[in-house]
PDB file of N, CA and C in Angstrom:
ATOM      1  N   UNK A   1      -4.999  -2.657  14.909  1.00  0.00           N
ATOM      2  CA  UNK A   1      -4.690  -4.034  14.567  1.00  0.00           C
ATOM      3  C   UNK A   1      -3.603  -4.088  13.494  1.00  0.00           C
ATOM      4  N   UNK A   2      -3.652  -3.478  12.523  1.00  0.00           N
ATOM      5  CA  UNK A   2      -2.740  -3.462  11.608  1.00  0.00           C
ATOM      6  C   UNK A   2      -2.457  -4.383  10.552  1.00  0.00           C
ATOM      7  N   UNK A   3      -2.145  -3.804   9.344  1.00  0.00           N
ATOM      8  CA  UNK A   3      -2.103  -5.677   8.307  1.00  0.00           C
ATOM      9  C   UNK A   3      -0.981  -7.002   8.743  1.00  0.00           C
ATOM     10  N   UNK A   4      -1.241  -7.584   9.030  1.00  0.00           N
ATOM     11  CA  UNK A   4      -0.809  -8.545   8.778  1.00  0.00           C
ATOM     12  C   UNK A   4       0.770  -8.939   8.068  1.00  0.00           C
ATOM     13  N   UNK A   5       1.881  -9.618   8.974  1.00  0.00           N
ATOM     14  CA  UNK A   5       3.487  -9.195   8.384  1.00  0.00           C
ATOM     15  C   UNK A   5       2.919 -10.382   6.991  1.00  0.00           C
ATOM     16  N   UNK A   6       2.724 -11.375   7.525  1.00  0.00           N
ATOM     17  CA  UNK A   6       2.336 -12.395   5.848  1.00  0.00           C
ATOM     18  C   UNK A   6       1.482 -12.099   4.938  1.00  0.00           C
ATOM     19  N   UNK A   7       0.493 -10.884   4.839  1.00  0.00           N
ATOM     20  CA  UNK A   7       0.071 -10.299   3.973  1.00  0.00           C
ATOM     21  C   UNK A   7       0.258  -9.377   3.504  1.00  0.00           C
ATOM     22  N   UNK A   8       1.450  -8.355   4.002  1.00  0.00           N
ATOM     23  CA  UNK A   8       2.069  -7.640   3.436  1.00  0.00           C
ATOM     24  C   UNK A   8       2.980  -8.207   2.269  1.00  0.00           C
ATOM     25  N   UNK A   9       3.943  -9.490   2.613  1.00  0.00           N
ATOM     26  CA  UNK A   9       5.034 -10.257   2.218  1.00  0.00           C
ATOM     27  C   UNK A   9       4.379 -10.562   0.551  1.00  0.00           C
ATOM     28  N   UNK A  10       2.805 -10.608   0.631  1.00  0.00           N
ATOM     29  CA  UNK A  10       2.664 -11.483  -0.987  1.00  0.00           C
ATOM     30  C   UNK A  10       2.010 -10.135  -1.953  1.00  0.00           C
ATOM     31  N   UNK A  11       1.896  -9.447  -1.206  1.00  0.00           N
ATOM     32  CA  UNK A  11       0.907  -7.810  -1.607  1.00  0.00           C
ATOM     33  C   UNK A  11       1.750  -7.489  -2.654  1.00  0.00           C
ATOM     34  N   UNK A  12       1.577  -6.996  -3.985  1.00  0.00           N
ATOM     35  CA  UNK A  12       2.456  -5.898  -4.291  1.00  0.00           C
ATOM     36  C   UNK A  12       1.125  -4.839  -5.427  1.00  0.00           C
ATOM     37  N   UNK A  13       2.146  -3.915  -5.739  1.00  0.00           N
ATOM     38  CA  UNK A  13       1.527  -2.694  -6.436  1.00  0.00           C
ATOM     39  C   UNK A  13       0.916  -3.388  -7.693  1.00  0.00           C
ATOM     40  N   UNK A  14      -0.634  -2.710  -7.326  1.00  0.00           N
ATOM     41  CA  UNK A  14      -1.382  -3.276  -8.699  1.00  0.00           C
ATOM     42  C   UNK A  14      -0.525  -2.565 -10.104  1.00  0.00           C
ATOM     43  N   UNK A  15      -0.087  -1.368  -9.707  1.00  0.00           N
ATOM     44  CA  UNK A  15       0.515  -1.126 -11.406  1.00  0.00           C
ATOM     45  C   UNK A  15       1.903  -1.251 -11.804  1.00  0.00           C
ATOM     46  N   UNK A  16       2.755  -1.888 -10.977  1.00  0.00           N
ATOM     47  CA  UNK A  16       3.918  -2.027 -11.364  1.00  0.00           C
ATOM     48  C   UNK A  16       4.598  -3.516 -11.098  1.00  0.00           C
ATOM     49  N   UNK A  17       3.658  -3.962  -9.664  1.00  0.00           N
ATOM     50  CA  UNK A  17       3.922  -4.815  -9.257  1.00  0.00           C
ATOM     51  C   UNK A  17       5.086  -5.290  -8.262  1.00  0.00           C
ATOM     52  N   UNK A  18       5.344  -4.238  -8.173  1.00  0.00           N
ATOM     53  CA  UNK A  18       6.701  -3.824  -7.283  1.00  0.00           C
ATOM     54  C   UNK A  18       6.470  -4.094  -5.506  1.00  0.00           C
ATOM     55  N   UNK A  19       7.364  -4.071  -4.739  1.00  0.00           N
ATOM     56  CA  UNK A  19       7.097  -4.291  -3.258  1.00  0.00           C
ATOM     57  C   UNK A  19       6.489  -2.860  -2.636  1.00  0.00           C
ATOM     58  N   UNK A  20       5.707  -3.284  -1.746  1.00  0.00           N
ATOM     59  CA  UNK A  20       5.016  -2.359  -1.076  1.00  0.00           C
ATOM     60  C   UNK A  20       5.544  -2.603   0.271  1.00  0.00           C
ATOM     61  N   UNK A  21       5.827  -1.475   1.404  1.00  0.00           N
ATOM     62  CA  UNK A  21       6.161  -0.778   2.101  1.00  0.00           C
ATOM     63  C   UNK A  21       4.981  -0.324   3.023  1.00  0.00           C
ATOM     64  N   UNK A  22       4.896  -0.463   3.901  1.00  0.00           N
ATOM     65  CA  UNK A  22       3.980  -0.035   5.104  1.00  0.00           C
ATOM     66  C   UNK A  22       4.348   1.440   5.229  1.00  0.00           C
ATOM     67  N   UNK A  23       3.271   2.544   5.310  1.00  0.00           N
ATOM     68  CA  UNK A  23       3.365   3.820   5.140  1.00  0.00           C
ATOM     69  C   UNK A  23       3.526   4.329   6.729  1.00  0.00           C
ATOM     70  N   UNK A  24       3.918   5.529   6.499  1.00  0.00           N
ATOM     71  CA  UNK A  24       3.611   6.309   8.078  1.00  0.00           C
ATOM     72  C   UNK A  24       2.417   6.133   8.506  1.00  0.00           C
ATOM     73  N   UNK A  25       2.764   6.281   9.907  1.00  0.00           N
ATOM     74  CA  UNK A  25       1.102   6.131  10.591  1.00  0.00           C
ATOM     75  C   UNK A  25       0.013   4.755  10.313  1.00  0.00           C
ATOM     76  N   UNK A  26       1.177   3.683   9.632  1.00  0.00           N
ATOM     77  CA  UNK A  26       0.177   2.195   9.301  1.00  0.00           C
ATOM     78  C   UNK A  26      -0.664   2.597   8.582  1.00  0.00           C
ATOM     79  N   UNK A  27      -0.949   4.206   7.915  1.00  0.00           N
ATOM     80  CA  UNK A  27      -2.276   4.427   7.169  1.00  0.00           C
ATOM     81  C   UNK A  27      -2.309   4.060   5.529  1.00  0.00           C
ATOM     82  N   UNK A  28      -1.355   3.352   4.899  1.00  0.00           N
ATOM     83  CA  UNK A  28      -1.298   3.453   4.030  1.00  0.00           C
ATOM     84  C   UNK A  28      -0.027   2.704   3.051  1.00  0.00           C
ATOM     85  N   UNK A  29      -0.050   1.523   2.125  1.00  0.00           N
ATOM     86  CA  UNK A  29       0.967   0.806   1.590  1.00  0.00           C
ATOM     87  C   UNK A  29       1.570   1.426   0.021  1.00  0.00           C
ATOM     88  N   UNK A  30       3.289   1.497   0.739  1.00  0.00           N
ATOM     89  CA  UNK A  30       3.492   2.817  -0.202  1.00  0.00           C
ATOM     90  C   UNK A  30       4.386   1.953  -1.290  1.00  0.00           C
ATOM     91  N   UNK A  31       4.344   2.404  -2.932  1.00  0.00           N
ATOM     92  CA  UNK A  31       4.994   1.986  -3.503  1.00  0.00           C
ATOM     93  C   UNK A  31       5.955   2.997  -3.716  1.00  0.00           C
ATOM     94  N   UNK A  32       7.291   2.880  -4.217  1.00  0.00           N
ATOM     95  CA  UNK A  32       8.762   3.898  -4.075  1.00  0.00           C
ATOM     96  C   UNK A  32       8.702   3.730  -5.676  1.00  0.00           C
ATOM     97  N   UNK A  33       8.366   2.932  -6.264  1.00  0.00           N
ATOM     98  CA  UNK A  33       8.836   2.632  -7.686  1.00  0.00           C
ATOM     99  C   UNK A  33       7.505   3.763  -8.342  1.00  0.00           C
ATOM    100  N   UNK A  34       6.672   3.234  -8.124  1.00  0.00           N
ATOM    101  CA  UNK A  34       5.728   4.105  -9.056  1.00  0.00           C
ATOM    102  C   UNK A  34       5.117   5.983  -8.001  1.00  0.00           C
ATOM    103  N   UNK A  35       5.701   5.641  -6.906  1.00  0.00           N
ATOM    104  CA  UNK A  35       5.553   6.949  -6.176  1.00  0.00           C
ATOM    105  C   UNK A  35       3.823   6.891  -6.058  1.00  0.00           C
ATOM    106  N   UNK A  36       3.357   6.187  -5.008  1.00  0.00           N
ATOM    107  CA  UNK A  36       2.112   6.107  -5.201  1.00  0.00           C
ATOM    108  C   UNK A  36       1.862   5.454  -3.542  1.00  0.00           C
ATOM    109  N   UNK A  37       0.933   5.612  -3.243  1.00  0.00           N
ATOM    110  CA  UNK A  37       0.152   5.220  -1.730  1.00  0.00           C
ATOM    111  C   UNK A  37      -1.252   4.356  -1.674  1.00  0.00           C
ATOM    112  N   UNK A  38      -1.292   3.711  -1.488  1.00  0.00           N
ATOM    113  CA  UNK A  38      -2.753   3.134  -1.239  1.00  0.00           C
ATOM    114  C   UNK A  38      -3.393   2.792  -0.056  1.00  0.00           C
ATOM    115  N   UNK A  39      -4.242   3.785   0.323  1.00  0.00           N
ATOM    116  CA  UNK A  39      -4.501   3.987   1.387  1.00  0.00           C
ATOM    117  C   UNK A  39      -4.987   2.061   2.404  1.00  0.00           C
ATOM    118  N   UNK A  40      -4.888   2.659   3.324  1.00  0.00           N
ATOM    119  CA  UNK A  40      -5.633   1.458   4.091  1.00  0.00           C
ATOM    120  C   UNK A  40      -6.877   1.857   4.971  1.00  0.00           C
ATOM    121  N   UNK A  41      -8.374   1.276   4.813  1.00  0.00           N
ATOM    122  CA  UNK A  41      -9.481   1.798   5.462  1.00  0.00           C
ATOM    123  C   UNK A  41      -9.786   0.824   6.420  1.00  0.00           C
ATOM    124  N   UNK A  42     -10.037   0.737   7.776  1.00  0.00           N
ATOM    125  CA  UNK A  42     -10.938  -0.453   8.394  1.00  0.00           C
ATOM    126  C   UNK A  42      -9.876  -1.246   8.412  1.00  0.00           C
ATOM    127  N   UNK A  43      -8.301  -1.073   8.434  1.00  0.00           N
ATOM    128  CA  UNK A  43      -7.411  -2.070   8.436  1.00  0.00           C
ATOM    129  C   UNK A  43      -7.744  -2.743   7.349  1.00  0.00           C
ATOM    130  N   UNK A  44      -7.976  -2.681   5.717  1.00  0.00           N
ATOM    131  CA  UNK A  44      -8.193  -3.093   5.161  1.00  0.00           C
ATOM    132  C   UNK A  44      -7.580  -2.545   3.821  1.00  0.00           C
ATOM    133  N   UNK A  45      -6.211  -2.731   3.214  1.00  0.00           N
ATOM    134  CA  UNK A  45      -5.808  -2.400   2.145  1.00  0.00           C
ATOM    135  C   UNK A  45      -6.912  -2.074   0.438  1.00  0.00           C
ATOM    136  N   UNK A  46      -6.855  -0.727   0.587  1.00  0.00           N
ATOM    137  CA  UNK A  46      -7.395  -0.840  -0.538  1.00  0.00           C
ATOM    138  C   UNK A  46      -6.534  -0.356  -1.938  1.00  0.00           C
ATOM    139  N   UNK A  47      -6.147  -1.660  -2.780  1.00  0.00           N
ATOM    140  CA  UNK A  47      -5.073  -2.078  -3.684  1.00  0.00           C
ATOM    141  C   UNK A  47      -6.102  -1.532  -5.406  1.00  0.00           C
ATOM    142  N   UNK A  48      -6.838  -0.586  -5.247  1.00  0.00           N
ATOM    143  CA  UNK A  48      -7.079   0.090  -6.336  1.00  0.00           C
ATOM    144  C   UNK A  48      -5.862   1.165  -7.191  1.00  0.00           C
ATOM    145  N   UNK A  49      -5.811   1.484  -8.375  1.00  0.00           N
ATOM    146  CA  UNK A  49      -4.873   2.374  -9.137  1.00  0.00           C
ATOM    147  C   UNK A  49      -5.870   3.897  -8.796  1.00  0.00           C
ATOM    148  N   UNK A  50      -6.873   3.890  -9.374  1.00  0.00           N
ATOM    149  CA  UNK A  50      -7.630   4.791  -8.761  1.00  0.00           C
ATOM    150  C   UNK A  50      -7.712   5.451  -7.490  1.00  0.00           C
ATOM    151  N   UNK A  51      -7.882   4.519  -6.361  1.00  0.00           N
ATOM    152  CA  UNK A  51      -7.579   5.221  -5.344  1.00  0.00           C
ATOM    153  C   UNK A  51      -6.392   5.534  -4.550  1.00  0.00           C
ATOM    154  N   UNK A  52      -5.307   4.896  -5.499  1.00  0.00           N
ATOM    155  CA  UNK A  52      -3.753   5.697  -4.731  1.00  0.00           C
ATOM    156  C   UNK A  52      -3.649   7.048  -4.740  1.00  0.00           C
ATOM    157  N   UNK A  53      -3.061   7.633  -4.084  1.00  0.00           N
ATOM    158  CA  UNK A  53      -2.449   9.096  -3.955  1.00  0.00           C
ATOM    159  C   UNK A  53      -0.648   9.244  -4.529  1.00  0.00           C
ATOM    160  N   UNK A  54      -0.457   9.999  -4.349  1.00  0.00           N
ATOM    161  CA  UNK A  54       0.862  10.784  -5.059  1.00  0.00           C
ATOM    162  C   UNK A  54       1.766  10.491  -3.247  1.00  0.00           C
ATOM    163  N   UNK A  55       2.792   9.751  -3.568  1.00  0.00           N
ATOM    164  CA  UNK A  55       3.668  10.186  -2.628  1.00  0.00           C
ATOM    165  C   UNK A  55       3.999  11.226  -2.232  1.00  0.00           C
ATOM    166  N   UNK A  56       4.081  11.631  -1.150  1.00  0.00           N
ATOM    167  CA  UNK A  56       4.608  13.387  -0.597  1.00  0.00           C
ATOM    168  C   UNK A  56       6.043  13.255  -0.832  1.00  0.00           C
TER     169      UNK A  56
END
């Protein structure tokens, strides 16, 4: 199913606040500024600092 193009549009990075980017594989909304990923579970963005990962 995938998120949503108008809920991507208002989303941004809980720690910088910067635009987020739809990741490879739809698995995941990537920030470029703070180099960080937040995964997506259940088609369901999860916009925690905690649970981002490290950009590859």
């Amino acid at each position: 199913m995938g998120i949503d193009k108008e809920l991507l549009d208002i989303l941004v990075c809980p720690k910088c606040k910067g635009d987020l980017e739809m990741g490879a594989n739809e698995e995941s909304l990537d920030c470029k500024t703070c180099s960080l990923k937040y995964p997506i579970r259940d088609d369901i963005p999860v916009m925690l600092i905690d649970e981002a990962l490290p950009l590859d």
